[in-house]
N, C-alpha and C. Protein backbone atom coordinates (compact mmCIF):
# COMPACT_ATOMS: atom_id res chain seq x y z
N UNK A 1 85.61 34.84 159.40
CA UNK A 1 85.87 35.44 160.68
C UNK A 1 87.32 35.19 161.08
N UNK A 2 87.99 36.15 161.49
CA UNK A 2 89.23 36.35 161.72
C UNK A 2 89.71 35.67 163.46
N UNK A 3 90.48 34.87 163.47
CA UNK A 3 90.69 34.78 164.88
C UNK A 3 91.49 35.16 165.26
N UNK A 4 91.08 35.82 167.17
CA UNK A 4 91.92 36.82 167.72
C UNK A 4 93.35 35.98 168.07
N UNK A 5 94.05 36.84 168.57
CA UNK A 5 95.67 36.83 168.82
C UNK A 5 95.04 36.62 170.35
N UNK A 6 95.62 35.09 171.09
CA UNK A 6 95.95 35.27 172.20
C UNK A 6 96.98 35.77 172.91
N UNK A 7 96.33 36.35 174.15
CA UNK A 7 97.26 37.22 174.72
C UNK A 7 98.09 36.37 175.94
N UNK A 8 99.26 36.14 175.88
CA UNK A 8 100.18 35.82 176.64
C UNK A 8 100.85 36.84 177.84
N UNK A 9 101.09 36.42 179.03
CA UNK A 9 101.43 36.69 180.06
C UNK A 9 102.67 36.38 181.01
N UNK A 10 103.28 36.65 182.00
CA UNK A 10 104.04 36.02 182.26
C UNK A 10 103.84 35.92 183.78
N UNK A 11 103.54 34.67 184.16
CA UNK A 11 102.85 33.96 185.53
C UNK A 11 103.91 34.58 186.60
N UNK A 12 103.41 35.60 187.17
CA UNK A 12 103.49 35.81 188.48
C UNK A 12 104.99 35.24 189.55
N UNK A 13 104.78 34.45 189.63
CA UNK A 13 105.88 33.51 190.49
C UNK A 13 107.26 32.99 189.79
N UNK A 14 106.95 32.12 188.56
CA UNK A 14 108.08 32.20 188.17
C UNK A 14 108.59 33.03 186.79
N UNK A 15 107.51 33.73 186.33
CA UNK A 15 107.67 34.31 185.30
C UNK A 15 107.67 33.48 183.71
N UNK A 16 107.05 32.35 183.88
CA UNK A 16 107.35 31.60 182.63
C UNK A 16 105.76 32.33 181.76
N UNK A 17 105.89 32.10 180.15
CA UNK A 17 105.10 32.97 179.34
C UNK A 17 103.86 31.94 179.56
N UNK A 18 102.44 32.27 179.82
CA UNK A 18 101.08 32.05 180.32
C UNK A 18 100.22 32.33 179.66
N UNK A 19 99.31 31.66 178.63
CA UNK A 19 98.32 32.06 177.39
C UNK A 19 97.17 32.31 178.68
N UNK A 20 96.66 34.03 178.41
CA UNK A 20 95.60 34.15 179.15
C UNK A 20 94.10 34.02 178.60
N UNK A 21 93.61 32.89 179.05
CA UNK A 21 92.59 32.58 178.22
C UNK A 21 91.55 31.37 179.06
N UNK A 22 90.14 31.26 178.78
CA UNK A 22 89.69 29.98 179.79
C UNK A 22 90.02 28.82 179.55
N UNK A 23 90.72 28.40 178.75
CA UNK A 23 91.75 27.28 178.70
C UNK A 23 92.71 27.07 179.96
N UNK A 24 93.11 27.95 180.53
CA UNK A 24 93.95 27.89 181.79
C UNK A 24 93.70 28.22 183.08
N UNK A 25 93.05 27.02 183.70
CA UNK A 25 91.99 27.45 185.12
C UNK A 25 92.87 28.04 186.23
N UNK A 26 94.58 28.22 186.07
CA UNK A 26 95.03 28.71 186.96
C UNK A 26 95.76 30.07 186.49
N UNK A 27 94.69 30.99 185.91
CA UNK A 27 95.49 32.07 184.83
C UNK A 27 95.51 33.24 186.27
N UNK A 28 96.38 33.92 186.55
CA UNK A 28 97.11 34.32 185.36
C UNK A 28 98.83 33.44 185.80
N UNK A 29 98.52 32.32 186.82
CA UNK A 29 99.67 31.56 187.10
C UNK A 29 99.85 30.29 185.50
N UNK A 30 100.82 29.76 185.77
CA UNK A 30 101.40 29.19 185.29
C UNK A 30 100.75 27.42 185.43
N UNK A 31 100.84 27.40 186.85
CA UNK A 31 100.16 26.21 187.65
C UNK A 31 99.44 26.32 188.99
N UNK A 32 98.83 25.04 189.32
CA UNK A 32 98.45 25.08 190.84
C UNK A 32 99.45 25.45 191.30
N UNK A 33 100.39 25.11 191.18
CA UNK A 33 101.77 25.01 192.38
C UNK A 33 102.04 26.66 192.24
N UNK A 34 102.34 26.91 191.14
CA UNK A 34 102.82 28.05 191.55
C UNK A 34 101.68 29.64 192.15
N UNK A 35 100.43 29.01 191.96
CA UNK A 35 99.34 29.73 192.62
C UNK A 35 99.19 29.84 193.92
N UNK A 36 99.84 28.56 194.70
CA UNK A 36 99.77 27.80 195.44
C UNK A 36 100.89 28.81 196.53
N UNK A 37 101.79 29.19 195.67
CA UNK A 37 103.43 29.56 195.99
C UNK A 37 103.33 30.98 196.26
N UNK A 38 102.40 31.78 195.56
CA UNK A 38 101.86 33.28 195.60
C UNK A 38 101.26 33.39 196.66
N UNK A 39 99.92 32.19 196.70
CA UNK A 39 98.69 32.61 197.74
C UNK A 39 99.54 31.86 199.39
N UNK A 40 100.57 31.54 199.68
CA UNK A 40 101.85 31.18 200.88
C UNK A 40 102.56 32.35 200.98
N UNK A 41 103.07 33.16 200.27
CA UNK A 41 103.64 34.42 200.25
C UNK A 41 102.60 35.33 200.79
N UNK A 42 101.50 35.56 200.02
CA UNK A 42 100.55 36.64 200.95
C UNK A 42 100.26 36.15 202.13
N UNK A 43 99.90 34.75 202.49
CA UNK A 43 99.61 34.18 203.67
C UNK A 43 100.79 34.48 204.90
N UNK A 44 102.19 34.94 204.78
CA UNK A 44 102.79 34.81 205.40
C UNK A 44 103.60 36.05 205.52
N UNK A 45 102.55 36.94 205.14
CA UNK A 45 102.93 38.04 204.83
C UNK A 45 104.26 39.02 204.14
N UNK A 46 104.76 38.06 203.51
CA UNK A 46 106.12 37.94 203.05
C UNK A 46 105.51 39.65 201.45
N UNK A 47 104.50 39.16 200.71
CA UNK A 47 103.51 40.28 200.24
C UNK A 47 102.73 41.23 201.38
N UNK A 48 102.43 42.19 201.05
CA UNK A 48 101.73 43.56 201.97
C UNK A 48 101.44 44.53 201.18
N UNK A 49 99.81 45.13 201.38
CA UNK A 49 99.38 45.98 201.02
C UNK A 49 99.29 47.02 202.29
N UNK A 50 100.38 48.13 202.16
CA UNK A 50 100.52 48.84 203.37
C UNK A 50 99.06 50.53 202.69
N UNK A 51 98.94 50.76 203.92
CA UNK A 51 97.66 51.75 203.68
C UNK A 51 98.08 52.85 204.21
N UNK A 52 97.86 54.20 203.90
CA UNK A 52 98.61 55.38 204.65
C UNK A 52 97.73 55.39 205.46
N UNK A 53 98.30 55.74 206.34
CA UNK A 53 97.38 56.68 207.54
C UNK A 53 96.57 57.67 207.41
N UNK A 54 95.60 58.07 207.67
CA UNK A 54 94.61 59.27 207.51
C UNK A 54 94.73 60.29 208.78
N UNK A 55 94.58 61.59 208.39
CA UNK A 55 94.96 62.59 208.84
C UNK A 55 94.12 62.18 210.62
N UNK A 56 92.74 61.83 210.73
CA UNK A 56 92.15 61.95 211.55
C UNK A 56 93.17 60.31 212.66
N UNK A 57 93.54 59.65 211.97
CA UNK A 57 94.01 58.53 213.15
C UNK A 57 95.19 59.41 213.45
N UNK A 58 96.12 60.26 212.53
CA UNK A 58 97.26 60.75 212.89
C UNK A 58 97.43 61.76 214.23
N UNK A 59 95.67 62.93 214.16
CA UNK A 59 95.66 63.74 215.43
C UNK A 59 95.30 62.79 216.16
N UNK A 60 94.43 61.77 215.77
CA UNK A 60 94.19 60.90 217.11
C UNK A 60 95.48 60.42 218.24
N UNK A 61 96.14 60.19 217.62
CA UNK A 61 97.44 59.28 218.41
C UNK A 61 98.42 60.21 218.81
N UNK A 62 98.56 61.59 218.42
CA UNK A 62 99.13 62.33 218.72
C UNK A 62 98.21 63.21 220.22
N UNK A 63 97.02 63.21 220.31
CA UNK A 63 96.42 63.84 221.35
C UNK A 63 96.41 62.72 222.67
N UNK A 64 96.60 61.25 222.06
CA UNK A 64 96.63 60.43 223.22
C UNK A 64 98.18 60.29 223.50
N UNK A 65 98.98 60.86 223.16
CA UNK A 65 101.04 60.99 223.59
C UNK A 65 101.24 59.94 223.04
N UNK A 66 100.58 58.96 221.75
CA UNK A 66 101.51 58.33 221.03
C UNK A 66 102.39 58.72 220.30
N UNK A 67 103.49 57.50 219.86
CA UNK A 67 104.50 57.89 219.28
C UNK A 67 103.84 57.47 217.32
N UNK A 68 104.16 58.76 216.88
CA UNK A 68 104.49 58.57 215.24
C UNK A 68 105.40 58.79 214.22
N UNK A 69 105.59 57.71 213.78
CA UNK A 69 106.57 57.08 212.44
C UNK A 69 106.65 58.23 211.69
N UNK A 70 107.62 58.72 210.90
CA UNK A 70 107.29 59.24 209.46
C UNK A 70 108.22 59.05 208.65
């Protein structure tokens, strides 16, 4: 039986190369710390998953004289 090629990665935060595999309980980081350093960034919103607007909130805010972005 042939063994597979692990697949390497490069951790998120600081970019150092990361064997992805259950050998590494902090995959696809590098370390706690730097998991640690990612999940402070989303916490502080410094990361953002922005969502478009949908057509129906857009007439909404426009029939109540809000103002909209574009």
């Amino acid at each position: 039986m042939s063994r597979a090629l692990a697949l390497s990665v490069a951790c998120p935060t600081c970019r150092a190369s990361v064997e992805w595999s259950h050998a590494n309980p902090w995959r696809p980081f590098c370390s706690g710390r730097c998991k640690g350093i990612d999940l402070g960034d989303w916490a502080s919103d410094r990361f953002v998953i922005t969502a478009g607007e949908s057509a129906d909130a857009l007439s909404g805010a426009a029939s109540l004289g809000g103002d909209l972005k574009q």
